[in-house]
PDB file of N, CA and C in Angstrom:
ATOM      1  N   UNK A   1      -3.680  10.066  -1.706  1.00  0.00           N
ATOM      2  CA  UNK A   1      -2.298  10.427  -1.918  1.00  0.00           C
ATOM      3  C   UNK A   1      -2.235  11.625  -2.850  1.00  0.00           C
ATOM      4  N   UNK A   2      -1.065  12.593  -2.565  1.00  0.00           N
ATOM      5  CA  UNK A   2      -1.236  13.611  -3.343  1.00  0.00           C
ATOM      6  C   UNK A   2      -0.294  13.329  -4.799  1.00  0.00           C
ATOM      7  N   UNK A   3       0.071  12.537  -5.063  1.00  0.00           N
ATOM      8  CA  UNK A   3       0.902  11.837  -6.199  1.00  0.00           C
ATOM      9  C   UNK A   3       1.720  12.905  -7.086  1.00  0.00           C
ATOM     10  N   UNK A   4       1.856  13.797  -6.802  1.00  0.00           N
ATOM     11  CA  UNK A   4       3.126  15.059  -7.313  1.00  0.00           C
ATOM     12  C   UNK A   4       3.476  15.697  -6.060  1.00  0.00           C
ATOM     13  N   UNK A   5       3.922  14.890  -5.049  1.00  0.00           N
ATOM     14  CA  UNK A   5       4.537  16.024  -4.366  1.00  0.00           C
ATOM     15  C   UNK A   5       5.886  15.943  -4.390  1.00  0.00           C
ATOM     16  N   UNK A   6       5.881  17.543  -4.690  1.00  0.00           N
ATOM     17  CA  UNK A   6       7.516  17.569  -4.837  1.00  0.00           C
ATOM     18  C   UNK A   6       7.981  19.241  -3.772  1.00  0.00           C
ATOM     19  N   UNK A   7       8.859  19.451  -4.243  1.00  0.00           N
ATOM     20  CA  UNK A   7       9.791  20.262  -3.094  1.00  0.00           C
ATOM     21  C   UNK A   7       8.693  21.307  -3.972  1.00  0.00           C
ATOM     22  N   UNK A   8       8.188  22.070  -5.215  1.00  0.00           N
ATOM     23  CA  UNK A   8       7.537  23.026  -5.947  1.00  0.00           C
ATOM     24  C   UNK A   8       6.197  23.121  -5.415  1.00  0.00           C
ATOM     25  N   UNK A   9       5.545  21.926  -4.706  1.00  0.00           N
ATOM     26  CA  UNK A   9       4.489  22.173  -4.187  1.00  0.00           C
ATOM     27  C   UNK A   9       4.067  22.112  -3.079  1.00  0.00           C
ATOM     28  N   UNK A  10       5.537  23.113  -2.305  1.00  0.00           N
ATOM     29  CA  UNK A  10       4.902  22.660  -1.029  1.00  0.00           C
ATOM     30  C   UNK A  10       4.864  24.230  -0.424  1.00  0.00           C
ATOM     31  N   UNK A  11       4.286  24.822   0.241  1.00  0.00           N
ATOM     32  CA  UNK A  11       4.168  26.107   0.652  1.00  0.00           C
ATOM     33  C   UNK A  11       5.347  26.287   2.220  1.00  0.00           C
ATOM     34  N   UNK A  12       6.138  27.044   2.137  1.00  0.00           N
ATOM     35  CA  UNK A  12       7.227  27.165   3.268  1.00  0.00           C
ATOM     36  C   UNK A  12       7.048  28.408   3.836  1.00  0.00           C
ATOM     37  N   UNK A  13       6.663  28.565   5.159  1.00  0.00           N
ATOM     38  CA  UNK A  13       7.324  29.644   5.733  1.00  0.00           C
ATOM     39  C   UNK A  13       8.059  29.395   7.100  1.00  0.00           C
ATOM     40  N   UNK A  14       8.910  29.924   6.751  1.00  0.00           N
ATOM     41  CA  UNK A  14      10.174  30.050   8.130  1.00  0.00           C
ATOM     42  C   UNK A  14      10.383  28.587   8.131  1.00  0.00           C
ATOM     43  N   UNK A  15      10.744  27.619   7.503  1.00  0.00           N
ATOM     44  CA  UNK A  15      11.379  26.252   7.419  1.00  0.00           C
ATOM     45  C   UNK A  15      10.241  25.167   7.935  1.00  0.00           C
ATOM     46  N   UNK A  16       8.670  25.614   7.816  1.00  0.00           N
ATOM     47  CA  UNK A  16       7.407  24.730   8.125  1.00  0.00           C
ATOM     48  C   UNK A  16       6.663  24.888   7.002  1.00  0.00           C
ATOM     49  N   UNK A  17       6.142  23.620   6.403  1.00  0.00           N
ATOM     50  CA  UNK A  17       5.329  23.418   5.377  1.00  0.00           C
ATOM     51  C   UNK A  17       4.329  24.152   6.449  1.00  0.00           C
ATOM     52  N   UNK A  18       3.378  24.832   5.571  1.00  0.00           N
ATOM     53  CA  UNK A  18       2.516  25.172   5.980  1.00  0.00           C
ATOM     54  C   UNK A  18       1.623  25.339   4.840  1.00  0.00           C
ATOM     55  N   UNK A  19       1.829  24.801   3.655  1.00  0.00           N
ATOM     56  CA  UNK A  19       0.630  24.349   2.739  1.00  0.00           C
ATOM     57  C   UNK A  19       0.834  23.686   1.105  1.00  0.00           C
ATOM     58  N   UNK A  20      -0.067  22.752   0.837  1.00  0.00           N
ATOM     59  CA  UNK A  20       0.428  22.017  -0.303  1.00  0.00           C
ATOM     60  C   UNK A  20      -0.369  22.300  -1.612  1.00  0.00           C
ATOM     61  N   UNK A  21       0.061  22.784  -2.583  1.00  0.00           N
ATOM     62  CA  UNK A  21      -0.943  23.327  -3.686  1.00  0.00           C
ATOM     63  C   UNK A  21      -0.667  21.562  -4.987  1.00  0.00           C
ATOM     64  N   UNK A  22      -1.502  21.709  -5.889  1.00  0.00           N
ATOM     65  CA  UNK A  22      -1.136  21.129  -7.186  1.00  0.00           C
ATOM     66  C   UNK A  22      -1.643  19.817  -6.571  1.00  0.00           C
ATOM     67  N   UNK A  23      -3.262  19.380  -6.315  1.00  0.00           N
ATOM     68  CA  UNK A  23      -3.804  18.421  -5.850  1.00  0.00           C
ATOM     69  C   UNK A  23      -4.325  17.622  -7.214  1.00  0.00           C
ATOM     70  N   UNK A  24      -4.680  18.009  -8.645  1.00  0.00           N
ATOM     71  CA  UNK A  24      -5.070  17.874  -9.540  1.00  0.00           C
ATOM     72  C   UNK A  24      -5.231  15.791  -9.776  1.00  0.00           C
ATOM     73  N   UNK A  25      -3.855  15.552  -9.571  1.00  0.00           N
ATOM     74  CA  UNK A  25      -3.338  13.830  -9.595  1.00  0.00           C
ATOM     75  C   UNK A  25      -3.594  13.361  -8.082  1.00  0.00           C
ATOM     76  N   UNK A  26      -4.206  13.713  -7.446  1.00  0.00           N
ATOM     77  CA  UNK A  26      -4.727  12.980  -6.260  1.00  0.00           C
ATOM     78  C   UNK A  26      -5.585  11.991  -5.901  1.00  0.00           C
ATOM     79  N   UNK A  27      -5.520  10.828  -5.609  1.00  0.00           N
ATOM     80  CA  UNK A  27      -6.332   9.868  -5.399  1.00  0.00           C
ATOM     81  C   UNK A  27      -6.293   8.776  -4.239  1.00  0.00           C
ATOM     82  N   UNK A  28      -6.717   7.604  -4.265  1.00  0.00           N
ATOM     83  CA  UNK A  28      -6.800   6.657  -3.506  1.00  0.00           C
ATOM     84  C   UNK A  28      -6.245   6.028  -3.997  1.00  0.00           C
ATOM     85  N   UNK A  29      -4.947   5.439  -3.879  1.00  0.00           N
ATOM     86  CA  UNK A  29      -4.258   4.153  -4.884  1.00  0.00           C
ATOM     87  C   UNK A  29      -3.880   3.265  -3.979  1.00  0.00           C
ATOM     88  N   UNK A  30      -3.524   3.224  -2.388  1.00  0.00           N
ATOM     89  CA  UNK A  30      -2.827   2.453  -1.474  1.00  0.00           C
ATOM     90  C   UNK A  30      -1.815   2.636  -1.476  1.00  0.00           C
ATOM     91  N   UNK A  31      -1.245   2.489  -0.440  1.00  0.00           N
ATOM     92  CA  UNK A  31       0.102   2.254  -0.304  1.00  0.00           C
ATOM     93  C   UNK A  31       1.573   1.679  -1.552  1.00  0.00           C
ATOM     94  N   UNK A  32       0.924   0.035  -2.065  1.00  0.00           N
ATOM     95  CA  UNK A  32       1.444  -0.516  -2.367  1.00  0.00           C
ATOM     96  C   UNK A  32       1.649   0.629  -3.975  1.00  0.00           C
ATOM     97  N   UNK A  33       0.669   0.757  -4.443  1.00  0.00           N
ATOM     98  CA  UNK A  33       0.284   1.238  -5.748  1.00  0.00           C
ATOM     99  C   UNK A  33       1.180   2.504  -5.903  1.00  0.00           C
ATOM    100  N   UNK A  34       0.886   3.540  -4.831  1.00  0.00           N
ATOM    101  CA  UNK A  34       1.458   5.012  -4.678  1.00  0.00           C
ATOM    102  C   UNK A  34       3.133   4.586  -5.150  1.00  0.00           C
ATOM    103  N   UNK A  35       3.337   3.604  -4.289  1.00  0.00           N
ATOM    104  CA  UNK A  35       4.883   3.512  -3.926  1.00  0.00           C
ATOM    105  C   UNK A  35       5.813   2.919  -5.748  1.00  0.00           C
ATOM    106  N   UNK A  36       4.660   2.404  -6.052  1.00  0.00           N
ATOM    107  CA  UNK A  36       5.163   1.598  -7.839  1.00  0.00           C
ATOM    108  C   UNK A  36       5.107   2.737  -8.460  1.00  0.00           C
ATOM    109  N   UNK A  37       4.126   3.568  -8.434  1.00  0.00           N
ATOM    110  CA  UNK A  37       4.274   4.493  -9.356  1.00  0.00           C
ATOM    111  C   UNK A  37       4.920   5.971  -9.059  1.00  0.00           C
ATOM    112  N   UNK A  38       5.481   6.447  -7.935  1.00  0.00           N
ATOM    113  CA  UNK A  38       6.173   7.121  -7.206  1.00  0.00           C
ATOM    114  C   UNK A  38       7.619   6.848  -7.919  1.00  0.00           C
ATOM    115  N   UNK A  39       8.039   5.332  -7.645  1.00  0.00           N
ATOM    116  CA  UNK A  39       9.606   5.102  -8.056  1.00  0.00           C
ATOM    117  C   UNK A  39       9.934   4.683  -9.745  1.00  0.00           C
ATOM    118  N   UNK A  40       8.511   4.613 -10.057  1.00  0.00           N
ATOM    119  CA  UNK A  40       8.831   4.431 -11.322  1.00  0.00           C
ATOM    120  C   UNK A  40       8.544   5.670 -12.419  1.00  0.00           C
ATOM    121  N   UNK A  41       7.508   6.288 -11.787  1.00  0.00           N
ATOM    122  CA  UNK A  41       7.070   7.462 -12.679  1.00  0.00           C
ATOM    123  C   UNK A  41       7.681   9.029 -12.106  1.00  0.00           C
ATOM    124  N   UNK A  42       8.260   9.375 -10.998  1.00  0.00           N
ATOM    125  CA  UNK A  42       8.189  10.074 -10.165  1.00  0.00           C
ATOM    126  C   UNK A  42       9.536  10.455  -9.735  1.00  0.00           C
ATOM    127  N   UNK A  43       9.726   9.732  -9.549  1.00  0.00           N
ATOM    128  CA  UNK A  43      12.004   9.528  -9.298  1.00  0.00           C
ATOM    129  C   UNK A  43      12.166   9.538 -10.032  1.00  0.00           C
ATOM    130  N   UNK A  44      13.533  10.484 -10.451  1.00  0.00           N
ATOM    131  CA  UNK A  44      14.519  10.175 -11.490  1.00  0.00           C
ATOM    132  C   UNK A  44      15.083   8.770 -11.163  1.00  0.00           C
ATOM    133  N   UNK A  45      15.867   8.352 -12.025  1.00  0.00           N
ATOM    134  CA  UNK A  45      16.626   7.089 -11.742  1.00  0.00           C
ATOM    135  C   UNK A  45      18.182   7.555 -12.292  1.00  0.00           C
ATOM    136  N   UNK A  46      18.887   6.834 -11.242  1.00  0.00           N
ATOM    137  CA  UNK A  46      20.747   6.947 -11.415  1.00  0.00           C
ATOM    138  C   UNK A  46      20.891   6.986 -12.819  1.00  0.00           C
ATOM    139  N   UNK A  47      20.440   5.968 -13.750  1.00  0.00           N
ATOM    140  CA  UNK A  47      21.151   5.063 -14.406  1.00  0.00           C
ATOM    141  C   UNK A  47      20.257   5.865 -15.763  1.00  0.00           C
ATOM    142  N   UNK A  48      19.456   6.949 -15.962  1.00  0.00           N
ATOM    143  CA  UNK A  48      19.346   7.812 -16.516  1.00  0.00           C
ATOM    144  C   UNK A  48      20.204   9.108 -16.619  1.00  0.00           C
ATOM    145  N   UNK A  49      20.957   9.179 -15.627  1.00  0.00           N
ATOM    146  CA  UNK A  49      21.968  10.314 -15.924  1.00  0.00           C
ATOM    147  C   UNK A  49      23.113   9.928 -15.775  1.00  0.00           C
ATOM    148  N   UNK A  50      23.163   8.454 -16.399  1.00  0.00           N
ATOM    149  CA  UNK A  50      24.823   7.830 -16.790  1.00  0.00           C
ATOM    150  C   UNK A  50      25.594   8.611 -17.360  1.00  0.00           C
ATOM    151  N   UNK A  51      24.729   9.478 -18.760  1.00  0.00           N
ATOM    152  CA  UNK A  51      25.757  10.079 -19.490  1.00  0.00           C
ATOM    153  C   UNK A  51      26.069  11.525 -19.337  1.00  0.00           C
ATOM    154  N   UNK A  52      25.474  11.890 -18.511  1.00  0.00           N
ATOM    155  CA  UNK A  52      24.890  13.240 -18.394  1.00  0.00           C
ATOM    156  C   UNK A  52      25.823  14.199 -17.456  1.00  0.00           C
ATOM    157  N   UNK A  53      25.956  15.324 -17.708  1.00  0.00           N
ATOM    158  CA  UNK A  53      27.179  15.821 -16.501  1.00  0.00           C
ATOM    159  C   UNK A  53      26.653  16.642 -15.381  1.00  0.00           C
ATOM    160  N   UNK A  54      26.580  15.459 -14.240  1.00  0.00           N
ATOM    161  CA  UNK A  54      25.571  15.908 -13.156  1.00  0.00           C
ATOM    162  C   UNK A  54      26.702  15.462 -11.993  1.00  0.00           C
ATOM    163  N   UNK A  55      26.776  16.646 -10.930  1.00  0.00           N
ATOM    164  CA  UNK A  55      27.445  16.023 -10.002  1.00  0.00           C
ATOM    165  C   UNK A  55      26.827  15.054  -9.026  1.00  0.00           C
ATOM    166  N   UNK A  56      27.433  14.143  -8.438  1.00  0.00           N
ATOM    167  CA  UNK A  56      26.568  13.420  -6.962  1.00  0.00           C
ATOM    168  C   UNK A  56      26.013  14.239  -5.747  1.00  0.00           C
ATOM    169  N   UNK A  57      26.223  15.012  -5.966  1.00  0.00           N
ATOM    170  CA  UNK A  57      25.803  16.324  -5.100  1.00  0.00           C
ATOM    171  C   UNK A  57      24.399  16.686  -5.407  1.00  0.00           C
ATOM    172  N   UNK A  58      24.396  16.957  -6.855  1.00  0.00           N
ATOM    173  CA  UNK A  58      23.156  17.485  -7.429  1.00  0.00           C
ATOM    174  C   UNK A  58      22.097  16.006  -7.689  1.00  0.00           C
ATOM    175  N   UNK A  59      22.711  14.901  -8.016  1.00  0.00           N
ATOM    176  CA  UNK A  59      21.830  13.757  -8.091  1.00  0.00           C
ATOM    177  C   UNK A  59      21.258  13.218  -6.973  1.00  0.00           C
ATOM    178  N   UNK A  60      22.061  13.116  -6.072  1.00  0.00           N
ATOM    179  CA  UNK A  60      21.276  13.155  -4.630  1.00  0.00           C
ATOM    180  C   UNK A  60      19.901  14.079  -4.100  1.00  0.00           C
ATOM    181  N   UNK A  61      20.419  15.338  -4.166  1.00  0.00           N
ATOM    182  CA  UNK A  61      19.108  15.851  -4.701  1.00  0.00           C
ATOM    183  C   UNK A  61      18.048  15.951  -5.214  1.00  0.00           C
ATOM    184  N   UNK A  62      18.238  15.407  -6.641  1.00  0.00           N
ATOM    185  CA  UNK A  62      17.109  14.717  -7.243  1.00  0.00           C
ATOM    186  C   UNK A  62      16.667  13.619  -6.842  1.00  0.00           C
ATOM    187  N   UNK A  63      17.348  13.347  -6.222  1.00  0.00           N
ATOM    188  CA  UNK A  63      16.592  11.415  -5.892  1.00  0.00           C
ATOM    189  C   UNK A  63      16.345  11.826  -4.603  1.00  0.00           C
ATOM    190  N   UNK A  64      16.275  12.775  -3.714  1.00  0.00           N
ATOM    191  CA  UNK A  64      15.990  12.769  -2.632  1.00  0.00           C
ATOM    192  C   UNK A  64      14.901  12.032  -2.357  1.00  0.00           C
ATOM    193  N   UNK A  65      13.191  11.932  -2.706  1.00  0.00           N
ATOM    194  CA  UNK A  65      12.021  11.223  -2.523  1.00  0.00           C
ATOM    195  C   UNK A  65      12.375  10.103  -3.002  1.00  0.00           C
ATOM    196  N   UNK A  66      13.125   9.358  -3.157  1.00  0.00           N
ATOM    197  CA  UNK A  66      13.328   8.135  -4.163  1.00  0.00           C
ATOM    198  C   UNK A  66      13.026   7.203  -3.165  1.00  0.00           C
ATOM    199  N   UNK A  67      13.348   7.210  -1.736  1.00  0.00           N
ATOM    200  CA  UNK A  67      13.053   5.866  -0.592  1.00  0.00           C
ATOM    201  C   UNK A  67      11.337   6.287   0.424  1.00  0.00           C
ATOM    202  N   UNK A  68      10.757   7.166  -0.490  1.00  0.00           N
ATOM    203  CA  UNK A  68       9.430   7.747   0.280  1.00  0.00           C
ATOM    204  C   UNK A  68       8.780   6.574   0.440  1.00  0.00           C
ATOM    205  N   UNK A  69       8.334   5.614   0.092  1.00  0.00           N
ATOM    206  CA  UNK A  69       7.720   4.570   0.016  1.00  0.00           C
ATOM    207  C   UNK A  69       8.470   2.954   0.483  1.00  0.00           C
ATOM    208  N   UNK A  70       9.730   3.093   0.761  1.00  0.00           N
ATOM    209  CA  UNK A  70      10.146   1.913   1.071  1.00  0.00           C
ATOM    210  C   UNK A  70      10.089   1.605   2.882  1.00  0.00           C
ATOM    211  N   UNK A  71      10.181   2.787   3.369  1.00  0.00           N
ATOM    212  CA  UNK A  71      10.115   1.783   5.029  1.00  0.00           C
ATOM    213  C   UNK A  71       8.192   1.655   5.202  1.00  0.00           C
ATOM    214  N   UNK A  72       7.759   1.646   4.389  1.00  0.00           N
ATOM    215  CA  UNK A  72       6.595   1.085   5.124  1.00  0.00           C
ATOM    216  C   UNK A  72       5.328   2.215   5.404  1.00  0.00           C
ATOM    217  N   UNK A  73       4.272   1.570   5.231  1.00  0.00           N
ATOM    218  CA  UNK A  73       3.442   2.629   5.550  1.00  0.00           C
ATOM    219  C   UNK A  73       3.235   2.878   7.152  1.00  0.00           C
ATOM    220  N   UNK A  74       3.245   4.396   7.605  1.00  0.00           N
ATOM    221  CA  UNK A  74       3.338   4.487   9.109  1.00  0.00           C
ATOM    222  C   UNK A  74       2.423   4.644   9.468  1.00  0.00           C
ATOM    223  N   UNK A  75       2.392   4.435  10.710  1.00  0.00           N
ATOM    224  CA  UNK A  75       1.553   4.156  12.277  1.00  0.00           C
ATOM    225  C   UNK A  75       0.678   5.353  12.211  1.00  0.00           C
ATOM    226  N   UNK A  76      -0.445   5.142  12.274  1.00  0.00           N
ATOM    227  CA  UNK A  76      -1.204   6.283  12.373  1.00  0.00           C
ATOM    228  C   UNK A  76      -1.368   7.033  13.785  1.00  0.00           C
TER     229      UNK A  76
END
């Protein structure tokens, strides 16, 4: 798993990833493991920018990766 991927490390041209830099935190953790520490270390969380003046527009955004790990690991 590449365990920092975020929208900063991903290489775009013309609207296709076409390459991923910042492998440094990469490992073998499983599924189950990736996904605990993804939503806990990795996502912002709502209920951290209770006080904060962020629109739902822009928080959505940030939480975009927040369900990367919940439907399941896929079909190879």
């Amino acid at each position: 798993m590449h365990n920092d991927f975020t929208k900063s490390n991903c290489i775009v041209d013309q609207d296709r990833i076409v390459g991923l830099v910042d492998w440094e935190m990469a490992g073998f953790f499983g599924w189950k493991t990736a996904g605990e520490v993804h939503r806990r270390i990795r996502t912002p969380q709502r209920e951290h920018f209770a006080n904060a003046n962020v629109s739902e527009a822009r928080l959505q955004e940030m939480m975009f990766w927040q369900d990367l790990y919940d439907k399941g690991m896929p079909e190879p």
